[in-house]
PDB file of N, CA and C in Angstrom:
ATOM      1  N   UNK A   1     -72.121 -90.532 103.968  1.00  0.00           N
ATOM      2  CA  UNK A   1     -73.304 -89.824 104.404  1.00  0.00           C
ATOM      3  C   UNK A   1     -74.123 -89.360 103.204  1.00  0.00           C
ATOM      4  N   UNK A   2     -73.646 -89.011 102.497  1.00  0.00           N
ATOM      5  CA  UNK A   2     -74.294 -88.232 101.237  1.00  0.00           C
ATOM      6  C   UNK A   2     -74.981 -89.682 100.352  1.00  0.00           C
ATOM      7  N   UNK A   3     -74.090 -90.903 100.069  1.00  0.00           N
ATOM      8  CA  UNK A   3     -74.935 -92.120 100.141  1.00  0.00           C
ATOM      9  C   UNK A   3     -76.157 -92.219 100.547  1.00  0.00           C
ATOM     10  N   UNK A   4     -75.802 -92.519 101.781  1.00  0.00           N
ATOM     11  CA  UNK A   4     -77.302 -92.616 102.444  1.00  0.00           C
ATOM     12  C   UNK A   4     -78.510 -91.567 102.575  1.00  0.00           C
ATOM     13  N   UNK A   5     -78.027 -90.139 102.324  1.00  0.00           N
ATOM     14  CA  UNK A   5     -78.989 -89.274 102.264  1.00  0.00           C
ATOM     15  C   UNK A   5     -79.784 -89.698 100.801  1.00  0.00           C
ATOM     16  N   UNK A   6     -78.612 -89.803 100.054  1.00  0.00           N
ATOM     17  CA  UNK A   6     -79.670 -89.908  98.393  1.00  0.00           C
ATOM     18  C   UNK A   6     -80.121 -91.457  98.623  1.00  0.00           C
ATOM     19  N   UNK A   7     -79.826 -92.458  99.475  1.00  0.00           N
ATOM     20  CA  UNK A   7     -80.845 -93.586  99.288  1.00  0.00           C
ATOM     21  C   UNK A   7     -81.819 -93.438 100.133  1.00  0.00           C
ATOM     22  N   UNK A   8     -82.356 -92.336 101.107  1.00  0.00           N
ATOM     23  CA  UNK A   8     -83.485 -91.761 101.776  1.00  0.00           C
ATOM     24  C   UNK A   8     -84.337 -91.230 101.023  1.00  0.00           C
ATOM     25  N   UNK A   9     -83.515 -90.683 100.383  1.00  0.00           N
ATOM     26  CA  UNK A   9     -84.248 -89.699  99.178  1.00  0.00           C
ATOM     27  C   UNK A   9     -85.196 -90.332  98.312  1.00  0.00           C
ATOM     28  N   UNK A  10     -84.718 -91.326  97.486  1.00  0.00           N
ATOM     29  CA  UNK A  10     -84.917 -92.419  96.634  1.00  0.00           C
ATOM     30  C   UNK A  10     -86.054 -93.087  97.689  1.00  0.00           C
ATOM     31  N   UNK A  11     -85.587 -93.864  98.976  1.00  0.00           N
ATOM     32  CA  UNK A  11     -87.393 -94.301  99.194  1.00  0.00           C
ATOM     33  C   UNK A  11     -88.112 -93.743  99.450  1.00  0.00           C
ATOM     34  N   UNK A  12     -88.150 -92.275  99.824  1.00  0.00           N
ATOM     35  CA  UNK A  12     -89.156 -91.445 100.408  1.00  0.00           C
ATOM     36  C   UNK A  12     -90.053 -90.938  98.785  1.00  0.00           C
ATOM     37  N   UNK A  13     -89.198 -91.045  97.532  1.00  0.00           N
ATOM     38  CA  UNK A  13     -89.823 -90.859  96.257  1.00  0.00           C
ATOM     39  C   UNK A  13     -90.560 -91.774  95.795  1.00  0.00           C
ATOM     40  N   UNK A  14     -90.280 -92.997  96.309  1.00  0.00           N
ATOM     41  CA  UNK A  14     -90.689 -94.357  95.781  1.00  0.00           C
ATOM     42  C   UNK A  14     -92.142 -94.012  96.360  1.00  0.00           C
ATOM     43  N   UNK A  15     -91.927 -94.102  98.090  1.00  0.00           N
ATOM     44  CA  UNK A  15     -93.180 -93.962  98.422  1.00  0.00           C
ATOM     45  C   UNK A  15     -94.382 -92.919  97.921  1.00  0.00           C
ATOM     46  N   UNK A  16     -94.124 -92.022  98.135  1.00  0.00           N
ATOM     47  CA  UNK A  16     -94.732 -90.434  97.650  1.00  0.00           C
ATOM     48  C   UNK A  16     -95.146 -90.923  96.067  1.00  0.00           C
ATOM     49  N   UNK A  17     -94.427 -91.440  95.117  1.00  0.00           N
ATOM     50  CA  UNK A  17     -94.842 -91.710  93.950  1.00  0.00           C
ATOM     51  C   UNK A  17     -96.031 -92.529  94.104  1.00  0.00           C
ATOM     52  N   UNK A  18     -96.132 -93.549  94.866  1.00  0.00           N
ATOM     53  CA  UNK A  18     -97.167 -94.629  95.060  1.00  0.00           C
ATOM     54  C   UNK A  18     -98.436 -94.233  94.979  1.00  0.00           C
ATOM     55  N   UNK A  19     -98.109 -92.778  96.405  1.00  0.00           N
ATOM     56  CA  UNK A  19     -99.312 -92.444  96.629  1.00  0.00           C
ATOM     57  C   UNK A  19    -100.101 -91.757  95.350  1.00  0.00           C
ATOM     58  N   UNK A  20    -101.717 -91.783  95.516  1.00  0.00           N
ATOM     59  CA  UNK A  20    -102.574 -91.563  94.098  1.00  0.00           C
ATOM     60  C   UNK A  20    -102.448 -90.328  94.457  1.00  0.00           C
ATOM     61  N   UNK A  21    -102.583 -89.465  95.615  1.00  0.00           N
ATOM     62  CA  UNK A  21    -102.646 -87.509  96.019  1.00  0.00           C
ATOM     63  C   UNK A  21    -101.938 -87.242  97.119  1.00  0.00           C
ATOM     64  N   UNK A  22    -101.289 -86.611  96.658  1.00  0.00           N
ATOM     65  CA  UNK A  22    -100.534 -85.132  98.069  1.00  0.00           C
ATOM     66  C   UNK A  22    -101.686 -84.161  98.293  1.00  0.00           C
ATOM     67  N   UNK A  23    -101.704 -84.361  99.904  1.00  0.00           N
ATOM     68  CA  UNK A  23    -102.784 -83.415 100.096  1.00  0.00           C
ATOM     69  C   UNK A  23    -101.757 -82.773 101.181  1.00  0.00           C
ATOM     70  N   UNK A  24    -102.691 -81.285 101.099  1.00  0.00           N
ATOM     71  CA  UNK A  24    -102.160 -80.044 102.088  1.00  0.00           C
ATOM     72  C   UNK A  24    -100.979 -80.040 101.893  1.00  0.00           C
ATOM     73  N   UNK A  25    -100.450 -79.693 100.369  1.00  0.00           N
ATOM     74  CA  UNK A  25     -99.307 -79.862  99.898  1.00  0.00           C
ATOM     75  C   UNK A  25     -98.634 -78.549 100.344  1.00  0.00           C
ATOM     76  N   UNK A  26     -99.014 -77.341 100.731  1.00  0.00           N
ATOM     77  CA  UNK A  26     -98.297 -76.107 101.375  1.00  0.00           C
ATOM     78  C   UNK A  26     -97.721 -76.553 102.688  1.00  0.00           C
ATOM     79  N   UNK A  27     -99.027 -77.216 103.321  1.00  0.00           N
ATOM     80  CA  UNK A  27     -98.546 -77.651 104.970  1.00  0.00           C
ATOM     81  C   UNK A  27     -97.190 -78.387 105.055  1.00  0.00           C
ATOM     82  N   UNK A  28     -97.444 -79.864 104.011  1.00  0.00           N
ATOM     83  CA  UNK A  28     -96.391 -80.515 104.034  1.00  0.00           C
ATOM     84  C   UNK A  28     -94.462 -79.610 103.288  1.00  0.00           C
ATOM     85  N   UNK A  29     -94.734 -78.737 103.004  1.00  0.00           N
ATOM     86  CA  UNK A  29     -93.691 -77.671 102.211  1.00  0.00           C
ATOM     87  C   UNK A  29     -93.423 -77.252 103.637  1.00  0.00           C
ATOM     88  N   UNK A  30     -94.583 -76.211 104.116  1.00  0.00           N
ATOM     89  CA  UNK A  30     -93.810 -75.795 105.568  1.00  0.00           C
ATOM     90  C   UNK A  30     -92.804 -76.649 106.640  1.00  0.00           C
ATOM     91  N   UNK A  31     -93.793 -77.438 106.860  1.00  0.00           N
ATOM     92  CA  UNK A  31     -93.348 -78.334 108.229  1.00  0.00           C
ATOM     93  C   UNK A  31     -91.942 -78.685 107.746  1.00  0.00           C
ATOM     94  N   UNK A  32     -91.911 -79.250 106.563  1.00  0.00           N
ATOM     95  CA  UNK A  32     -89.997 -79.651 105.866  1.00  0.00           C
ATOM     96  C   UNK A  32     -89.573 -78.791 106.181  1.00  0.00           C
ATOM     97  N   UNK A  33     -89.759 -77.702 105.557  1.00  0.00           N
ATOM     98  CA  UNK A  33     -88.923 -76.442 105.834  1.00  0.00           C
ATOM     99  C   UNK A  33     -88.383 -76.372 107.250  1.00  0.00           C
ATOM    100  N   UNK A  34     -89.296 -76.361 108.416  1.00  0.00           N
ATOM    101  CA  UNK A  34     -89.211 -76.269 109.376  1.00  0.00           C
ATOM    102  C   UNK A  34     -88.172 -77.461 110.388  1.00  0.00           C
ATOM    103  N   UNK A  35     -88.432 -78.494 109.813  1.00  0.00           N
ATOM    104  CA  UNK A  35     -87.521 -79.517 110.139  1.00  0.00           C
ATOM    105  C   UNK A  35     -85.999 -79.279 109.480  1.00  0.00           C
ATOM    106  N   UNK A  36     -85.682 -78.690 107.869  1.00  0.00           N
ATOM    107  CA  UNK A  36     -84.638 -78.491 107.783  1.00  0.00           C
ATOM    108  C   UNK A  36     -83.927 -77.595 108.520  1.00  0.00           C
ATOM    109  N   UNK A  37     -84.872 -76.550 108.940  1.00  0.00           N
ATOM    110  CA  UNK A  37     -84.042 -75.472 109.634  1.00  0.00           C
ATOM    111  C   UNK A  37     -83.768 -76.161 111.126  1.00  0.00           C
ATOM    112  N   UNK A  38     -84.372 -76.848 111.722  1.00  0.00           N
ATOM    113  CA  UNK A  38     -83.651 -78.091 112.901  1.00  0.00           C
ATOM    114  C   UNK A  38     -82.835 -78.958 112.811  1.00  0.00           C
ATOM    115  N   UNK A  39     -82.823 -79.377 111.553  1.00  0.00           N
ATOM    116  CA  UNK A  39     -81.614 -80.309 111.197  1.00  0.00           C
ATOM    117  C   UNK A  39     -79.859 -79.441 110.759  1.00  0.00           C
ATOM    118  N   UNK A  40     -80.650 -78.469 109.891  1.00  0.00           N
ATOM    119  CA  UNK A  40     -79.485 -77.612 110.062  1.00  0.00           C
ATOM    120  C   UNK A  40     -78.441 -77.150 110.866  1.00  0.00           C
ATOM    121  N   UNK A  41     -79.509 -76.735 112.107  1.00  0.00           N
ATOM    122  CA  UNK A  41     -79.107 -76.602 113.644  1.00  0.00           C
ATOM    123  C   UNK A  41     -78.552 -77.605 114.332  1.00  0.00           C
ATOM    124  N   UNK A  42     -78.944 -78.924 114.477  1.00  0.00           N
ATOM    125  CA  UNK A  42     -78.224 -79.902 114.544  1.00  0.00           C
ATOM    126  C   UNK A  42     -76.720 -80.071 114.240  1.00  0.00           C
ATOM    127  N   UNK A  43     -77.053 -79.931 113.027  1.00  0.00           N
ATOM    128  CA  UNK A  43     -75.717 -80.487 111.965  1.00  0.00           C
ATOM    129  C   UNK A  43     -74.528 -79.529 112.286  1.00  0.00           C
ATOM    130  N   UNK A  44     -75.013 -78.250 112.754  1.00  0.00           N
ATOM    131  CA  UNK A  44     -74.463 -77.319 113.091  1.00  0.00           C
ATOM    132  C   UNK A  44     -73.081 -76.871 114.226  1.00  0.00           C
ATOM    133  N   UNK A  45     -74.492 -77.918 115.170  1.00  0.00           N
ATOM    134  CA  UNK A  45     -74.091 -77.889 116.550  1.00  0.00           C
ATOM    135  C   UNK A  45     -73.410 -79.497 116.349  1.00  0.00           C
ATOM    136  N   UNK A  46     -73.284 -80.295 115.961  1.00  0.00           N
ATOM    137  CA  UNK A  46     -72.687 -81.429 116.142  1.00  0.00           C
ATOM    138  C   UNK A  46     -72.012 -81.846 116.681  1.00  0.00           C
ATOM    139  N   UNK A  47     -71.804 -82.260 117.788  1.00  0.00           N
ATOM    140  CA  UNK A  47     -70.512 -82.603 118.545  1.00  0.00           C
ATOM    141  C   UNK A  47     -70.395 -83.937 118.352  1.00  0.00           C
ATOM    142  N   UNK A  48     -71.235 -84.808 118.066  1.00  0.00           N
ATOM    143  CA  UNK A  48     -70.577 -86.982 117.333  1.00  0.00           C
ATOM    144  C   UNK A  48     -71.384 -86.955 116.210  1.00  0.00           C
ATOM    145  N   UNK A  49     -70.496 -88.035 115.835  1.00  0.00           N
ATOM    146  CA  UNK A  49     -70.636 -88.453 114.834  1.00  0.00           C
ATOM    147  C   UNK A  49     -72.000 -88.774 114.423  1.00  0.00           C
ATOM    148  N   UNK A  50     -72.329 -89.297 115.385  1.00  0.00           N
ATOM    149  CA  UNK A  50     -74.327 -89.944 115.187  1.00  0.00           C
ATOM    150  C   UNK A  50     -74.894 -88.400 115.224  1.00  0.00           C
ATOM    151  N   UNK A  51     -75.147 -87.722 115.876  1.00  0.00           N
ATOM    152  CA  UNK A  51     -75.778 -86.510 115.140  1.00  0.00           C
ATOM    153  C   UNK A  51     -75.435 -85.920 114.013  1.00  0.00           C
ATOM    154  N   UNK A  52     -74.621 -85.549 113.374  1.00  0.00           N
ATOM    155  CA  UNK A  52     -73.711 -85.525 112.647  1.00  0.00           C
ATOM    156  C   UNK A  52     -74.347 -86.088 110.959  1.00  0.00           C
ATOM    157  N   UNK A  53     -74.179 -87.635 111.610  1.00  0.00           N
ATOM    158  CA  UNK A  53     -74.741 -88.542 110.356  1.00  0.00           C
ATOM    159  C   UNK A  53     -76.516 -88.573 110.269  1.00  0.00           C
ATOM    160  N   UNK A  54     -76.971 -88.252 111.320  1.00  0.00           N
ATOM    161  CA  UNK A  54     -78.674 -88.141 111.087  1.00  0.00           C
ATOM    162  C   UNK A  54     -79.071 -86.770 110.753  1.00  0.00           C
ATOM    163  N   UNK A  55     -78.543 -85.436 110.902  1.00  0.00           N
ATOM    164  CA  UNK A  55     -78.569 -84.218 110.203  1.00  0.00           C
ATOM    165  C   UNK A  55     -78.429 -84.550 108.945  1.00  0.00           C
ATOM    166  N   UNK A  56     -77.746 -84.838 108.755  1.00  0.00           N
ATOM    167  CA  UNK A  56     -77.082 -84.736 106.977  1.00  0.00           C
ATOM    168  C   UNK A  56     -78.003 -85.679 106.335  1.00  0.00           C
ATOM    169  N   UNK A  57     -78.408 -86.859 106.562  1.00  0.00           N
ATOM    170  CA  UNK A  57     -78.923 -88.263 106.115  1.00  0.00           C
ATOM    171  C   UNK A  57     -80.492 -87.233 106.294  1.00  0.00           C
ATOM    172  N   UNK A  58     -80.822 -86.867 106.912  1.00  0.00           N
ATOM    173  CA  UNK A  58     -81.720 -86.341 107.080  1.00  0.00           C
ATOM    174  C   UNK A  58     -82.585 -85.651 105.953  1.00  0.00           C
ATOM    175  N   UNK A  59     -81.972 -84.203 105.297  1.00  0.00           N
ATOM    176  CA  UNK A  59     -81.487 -83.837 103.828  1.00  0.00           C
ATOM    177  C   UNK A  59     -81.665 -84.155 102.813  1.00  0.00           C
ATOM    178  N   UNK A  60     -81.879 -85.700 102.857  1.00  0.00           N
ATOM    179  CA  UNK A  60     -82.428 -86.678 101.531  1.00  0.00           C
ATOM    180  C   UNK A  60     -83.797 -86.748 101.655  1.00  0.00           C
ATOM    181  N   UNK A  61     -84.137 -86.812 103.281  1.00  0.00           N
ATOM    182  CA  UNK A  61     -85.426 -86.721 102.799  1.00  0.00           C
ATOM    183  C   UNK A  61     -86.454 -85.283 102.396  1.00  0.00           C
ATOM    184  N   UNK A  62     -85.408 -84.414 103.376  1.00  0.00           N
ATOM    185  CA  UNK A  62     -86.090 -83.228 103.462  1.00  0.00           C
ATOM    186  C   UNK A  62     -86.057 -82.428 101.728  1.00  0.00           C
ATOM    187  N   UNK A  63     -85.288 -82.803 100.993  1.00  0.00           N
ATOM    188  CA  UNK A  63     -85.251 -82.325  99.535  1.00  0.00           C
ATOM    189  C   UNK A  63     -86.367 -83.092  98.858  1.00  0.00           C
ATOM    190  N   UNK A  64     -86.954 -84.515  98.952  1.00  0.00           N
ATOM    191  CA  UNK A  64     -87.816 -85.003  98.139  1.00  0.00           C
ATOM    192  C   UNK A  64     -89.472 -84.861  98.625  1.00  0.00           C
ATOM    193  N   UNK A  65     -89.484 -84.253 100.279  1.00  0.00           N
ATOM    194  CA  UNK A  65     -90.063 -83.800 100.826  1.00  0.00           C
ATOM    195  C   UNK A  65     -90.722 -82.223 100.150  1.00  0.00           C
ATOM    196  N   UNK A  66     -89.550 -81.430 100.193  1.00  0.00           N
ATOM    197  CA  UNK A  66     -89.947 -80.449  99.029  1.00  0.00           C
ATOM    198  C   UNK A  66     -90.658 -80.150  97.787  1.00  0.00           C
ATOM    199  N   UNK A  67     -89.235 -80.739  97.276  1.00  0.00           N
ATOM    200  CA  UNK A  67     -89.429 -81.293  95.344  1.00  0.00           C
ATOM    201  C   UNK A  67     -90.457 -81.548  95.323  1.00  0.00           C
ATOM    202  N   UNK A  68     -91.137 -82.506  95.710  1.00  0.00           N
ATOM    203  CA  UNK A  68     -92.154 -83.359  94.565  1.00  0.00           C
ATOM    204  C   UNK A  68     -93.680 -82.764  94.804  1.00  0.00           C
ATOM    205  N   UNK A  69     -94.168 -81.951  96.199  1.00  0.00           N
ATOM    206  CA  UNK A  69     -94.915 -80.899  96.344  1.00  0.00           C
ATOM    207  C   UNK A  69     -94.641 -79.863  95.290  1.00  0.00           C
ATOM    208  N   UNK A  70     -93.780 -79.591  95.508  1.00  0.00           N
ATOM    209  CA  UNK A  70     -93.196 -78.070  94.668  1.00  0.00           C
ATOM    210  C   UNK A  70     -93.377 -78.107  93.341  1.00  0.00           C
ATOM    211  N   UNK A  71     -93.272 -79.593  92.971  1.00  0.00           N
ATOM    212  CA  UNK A  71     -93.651 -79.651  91.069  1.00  0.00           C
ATOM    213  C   UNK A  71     -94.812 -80.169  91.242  1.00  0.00           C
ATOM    214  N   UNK A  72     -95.619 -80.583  92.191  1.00  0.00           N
ATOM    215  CA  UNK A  72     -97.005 -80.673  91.808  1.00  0.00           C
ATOM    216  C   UNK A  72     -97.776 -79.460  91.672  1.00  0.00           C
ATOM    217  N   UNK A  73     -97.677 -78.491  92.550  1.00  0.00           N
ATOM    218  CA  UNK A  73     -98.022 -77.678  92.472  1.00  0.00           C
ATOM    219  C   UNK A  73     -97.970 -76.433  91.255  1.00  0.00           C
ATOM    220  N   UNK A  74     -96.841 -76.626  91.005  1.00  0.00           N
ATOM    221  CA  UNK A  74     -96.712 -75.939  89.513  1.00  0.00           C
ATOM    222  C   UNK A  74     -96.869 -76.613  88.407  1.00  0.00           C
ATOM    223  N   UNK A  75     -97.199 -77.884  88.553  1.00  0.00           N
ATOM    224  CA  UNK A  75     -97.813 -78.745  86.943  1.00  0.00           C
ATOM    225  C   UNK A  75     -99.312 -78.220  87.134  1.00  0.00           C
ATOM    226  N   UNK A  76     -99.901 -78.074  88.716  1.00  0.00           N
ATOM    227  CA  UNK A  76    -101.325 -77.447  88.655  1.00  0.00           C
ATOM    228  C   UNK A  76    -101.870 -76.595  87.798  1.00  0.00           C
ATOM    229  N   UNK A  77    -100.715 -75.505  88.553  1.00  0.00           N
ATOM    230  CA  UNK A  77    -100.602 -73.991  88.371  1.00  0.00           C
ATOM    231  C   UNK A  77    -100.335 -73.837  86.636  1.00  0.00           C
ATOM    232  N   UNK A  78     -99.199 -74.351  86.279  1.00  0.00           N
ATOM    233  CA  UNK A  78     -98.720 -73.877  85.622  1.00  0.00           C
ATOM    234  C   UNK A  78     -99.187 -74.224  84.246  1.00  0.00           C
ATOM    235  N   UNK A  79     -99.712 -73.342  82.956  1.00  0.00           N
ATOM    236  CA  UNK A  79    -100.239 -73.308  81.848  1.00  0.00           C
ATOM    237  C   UNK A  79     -98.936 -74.418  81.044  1.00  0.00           C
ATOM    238  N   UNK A  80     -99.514 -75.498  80.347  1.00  0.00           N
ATOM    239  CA  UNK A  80     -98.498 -76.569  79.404  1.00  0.00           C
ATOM    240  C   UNK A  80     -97.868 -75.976  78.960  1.00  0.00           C
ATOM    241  N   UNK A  81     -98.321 -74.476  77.958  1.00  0.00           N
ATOM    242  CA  UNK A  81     -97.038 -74.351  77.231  1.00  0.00           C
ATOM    243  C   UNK A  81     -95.932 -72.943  77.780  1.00  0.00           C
ATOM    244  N   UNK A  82     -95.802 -72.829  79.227  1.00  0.00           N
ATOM    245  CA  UNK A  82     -95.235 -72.235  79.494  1.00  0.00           C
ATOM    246  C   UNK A  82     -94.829 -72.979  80.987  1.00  0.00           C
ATOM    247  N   UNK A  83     -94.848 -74.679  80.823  1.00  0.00           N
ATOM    248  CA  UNK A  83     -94.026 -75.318  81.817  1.00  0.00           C
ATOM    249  C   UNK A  83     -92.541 -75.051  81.047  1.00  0.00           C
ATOM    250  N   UNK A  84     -92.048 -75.315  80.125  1.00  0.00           N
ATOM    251  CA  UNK A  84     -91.159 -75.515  80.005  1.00  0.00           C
ATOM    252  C   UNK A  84     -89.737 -74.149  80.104  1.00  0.00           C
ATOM    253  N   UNK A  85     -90.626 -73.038  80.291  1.00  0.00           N
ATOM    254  CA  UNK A  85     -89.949 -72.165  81.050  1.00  0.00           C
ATOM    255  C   UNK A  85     -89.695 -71.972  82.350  1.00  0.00           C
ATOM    256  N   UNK A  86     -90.738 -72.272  82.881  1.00  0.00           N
ATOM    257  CA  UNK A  86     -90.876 -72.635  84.744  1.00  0.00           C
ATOM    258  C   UNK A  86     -90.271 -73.760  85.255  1.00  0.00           C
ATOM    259  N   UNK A  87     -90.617 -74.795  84.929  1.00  0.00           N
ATOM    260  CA  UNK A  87     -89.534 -76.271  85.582  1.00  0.00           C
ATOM    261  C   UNK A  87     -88.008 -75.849  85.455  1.00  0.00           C
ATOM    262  N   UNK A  88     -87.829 -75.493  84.411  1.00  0.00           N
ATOM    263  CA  UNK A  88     -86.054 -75.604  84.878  1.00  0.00           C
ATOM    264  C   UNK A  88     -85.796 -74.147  85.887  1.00  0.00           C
ATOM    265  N   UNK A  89     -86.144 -73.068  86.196  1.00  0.00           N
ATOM    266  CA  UNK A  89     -86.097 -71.950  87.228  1.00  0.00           C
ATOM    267  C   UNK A  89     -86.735 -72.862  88.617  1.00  0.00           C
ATOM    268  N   UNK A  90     -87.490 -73.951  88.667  1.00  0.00           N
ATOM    269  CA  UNK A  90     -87.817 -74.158  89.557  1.00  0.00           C
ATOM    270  C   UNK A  90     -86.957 -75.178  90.033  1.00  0.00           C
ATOM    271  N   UNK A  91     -86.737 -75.971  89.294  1.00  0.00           N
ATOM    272  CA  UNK A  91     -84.938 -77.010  89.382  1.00  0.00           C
ATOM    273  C   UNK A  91     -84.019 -76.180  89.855  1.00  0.00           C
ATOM    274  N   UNK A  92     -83.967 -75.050  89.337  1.00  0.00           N
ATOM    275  CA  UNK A  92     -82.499 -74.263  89.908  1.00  0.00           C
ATOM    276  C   UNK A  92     -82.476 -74.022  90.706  1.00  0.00           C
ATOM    277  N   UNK A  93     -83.439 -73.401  91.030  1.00  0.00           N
ATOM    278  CA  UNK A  93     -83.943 -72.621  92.519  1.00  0.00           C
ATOM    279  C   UNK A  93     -84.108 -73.497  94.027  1.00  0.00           C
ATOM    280  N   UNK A  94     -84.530 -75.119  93.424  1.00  0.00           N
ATOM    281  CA  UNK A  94     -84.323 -76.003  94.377  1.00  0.00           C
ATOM    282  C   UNK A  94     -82.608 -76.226  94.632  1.00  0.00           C
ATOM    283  N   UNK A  95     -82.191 -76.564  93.412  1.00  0.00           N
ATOM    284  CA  UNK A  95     -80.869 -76.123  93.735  1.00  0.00           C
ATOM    285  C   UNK A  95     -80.141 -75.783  94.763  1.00  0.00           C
ATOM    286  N   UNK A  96     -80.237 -74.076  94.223  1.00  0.00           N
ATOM    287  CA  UNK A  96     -79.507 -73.393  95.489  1.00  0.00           C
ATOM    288  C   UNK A  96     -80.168 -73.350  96.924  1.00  0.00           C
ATOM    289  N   UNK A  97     -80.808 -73.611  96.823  1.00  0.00           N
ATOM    290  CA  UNK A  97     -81.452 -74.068  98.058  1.00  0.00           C
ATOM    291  C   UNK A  97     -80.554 -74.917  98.850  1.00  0.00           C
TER     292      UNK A  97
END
């Protein structure tokens, strides 16, 4: 499962990289959010295996879904010479997440 979540992950980056702009990059942050907290619930409640494996598989996308908003937004935001204090707190923080 964890396989296949990180090869979700991986095309959903491929794609997203392609694209030239993320737009309504907060919206798209929420709505993930909002889907993880359903998948969570899912995964939660699981009674087979097939829910089970589409919660979790799920996860791969919902992290690159995040991520790659989340550092656009702070390469915006964030002044060059004080990325390199912010990206790694913002790595971590995805992290524990």
């Amino acid at each position: 499962m964890s396989s296949f979540s990180a090869l979700l992950g991986i095309i959903i980056a491929l794609y997203l990289a392609r694209k030239k702009q993320l737009e309504k990059l907060i919206t798209l942050i929420t709505l993930t959010l909002l889907l993880a907290g359903i998948l969570l619930i899912g995964f939660g409640f699981a009674d087979s295996l097939i829910i089970l494996t589409l919660s979790w598989v799920g996860f791969g996308a919902i992290e690159v879904f995040i991520t790659i908003p989340l550092q656009t937004i702070a390469q915006e935001a964030v002044p060059d010479e004080l990325r390199g204090k912010i990206f790694p707190f913002l790595n971590l923080s995805m992290t524990v997440f």
